[in-house]
N, C-alpha and C. Protein backbone atom coordinates (compact mmCIF):
# COMPACT_ATOMS: atom_id res chain seq x y z
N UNK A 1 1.34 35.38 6.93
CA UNK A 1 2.49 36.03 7.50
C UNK A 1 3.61 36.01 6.48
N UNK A 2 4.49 36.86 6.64
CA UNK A 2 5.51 36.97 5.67
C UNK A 2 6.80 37.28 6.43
N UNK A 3 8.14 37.51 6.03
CA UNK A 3 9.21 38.15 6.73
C UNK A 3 9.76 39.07 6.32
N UNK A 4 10.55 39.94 6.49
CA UNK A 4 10.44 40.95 6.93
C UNK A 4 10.72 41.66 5.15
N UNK A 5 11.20 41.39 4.06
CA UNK A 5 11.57 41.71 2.81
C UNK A 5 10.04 41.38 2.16
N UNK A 6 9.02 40.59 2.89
CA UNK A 6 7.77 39.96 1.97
C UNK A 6 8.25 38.97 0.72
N UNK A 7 9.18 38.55 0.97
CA UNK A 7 10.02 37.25 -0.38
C UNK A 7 9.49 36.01 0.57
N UNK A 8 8.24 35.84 1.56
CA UNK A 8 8.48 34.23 1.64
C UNK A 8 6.84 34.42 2.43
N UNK A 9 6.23 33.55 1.87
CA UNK A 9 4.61 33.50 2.37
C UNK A 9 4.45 32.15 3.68
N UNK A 10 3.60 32.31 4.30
CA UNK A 10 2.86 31.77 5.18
C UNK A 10 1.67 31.52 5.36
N UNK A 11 0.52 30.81 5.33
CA UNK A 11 -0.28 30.22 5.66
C UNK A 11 -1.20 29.37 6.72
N UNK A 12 -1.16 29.71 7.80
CA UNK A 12 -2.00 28.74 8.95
C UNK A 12 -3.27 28.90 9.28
N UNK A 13 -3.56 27.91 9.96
CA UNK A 13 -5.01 28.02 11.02
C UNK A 13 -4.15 27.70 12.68
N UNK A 14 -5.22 28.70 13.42
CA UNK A 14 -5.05 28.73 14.29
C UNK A 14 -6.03 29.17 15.30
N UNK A 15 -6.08 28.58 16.70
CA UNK A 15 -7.47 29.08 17.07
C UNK A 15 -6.97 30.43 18.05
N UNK A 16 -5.89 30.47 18.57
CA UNK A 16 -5.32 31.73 19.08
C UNK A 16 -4.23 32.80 18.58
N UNK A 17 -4.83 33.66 17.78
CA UNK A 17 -3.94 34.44 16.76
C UNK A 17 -3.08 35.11 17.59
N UNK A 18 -3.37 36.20 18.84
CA UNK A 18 -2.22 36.62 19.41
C UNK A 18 -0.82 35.57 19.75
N UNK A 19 -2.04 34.23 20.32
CA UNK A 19 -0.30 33.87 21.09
C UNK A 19 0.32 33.06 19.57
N UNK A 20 -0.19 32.59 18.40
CA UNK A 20 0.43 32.36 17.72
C UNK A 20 1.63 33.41 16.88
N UNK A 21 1.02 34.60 16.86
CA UNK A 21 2.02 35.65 16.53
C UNK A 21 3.13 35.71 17.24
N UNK A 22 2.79 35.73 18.62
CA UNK A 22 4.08 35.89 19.60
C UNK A 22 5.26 34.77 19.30
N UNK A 23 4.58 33.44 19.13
CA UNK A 23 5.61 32.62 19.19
C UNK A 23 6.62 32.82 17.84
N UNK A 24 5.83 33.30 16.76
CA UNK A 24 6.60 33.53 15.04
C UNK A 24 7.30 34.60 15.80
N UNK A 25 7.19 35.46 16.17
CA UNK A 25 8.14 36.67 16.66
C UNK A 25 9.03 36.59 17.37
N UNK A 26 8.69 35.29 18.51
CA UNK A 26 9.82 34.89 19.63
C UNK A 26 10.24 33.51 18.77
N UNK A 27 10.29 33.17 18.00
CA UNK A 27 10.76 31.70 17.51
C UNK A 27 11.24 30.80 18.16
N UNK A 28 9.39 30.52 19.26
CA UNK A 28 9.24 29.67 19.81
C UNK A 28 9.37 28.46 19.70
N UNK A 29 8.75 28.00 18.21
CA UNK A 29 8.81 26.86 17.23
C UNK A 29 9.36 26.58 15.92
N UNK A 30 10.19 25.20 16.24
CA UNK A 30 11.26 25.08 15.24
C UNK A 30 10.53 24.83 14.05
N UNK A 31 11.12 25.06 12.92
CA UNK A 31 10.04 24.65 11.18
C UNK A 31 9.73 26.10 10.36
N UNK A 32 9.51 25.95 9.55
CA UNK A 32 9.56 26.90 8.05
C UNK A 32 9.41 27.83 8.93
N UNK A 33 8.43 29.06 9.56
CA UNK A 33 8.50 30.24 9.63
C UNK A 33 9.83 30.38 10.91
N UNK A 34 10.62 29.47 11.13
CA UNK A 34 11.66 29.86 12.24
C UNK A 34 12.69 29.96 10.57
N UNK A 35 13.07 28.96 10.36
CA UNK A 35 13.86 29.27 9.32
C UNK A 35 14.15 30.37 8.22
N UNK A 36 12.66 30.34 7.85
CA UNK A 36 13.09 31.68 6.95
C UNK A 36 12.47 33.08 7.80
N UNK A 37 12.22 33.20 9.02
CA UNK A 37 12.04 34.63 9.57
C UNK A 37 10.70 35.18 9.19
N UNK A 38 9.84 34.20 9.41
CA UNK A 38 8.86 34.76 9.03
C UNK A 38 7.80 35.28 10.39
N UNK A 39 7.14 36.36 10.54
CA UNK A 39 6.91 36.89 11.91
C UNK A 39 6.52 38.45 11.77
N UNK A 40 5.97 38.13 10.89
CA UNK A 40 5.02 39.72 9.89
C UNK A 40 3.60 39.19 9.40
N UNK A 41 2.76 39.69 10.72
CA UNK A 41 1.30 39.16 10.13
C UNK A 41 0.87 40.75 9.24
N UNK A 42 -0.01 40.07 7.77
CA UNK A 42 -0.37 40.98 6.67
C UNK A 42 -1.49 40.66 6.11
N UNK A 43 -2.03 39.84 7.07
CA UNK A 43 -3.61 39.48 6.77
C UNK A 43 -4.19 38.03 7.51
N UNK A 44 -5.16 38.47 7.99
CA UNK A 44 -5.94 36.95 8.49
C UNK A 44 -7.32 37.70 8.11
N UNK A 45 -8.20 36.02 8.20
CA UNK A 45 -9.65 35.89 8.18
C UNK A 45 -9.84 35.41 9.43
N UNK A 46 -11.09 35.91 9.93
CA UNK A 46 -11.63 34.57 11.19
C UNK A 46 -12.95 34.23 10.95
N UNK A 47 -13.04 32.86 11.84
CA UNK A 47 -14.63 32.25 11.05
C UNK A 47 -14.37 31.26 12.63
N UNK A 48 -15.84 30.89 12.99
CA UNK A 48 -15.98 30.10 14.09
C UNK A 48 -15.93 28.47 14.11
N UNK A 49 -15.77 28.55 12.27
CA UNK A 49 -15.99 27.29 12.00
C UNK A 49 -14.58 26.53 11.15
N UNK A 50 -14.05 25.25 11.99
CA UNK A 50 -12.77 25.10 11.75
C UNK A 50 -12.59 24.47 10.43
N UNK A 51 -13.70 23.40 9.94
CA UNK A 51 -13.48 23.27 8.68
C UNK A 51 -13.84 24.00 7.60
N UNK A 52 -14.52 25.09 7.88
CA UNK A 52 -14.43 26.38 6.90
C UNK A 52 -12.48 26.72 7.02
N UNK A 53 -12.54 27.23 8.30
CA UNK A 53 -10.51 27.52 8.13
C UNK A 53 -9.93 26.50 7.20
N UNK A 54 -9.88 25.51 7.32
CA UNK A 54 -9.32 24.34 6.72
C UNK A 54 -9.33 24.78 5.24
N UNK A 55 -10.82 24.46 5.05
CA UNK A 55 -10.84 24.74 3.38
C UNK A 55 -10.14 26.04 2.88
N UNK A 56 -10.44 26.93 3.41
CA UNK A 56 -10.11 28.14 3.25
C UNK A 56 -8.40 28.66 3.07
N UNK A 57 -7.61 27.91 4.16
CA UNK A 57 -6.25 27.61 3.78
C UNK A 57 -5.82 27.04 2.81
N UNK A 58 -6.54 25.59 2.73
CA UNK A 58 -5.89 24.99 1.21
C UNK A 58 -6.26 25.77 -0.07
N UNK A 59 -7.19 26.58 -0.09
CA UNK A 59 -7.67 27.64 -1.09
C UNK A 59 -6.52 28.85 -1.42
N UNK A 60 -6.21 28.67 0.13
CA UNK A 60 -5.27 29.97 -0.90
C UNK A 60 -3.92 29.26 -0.86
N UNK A 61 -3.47 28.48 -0.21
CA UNK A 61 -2.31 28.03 -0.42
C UNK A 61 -1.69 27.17 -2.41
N UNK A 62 -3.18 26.83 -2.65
CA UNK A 62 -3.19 26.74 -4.08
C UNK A 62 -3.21 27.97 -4.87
């Protein structure tokens, strides 16, 4: 996810992508994507398997 200029990246796992979108959009939850406005999804993967997600985040977050 990004905000709304694309100047600030995001990274999660999550097992419910709609309602996690909603909450970045309603800034449901306080912490980095409330602060910098982030609430522009521009890409996900899905996989059934959570420590595949896992790895897969710290992969690109490096």
């Amino acid at each position: 996810m990004t905000n709304i200029d694309n100047s600030t990246l995001y990274i999660g796992v999550t097992g419910n992508l709609s309602k996690r979108i909603y909450e970045h959009k309603n800034k449901v939850v306080e912490g980095f994507t409330k602060k910098y406005n982030i609430d522009k999804l521009i890409y996900f993967e899905q996989t059934e398997d959570v420590q595949n997600a896992l790895r897969r985040e710290k992969q690109l977050k490096n």
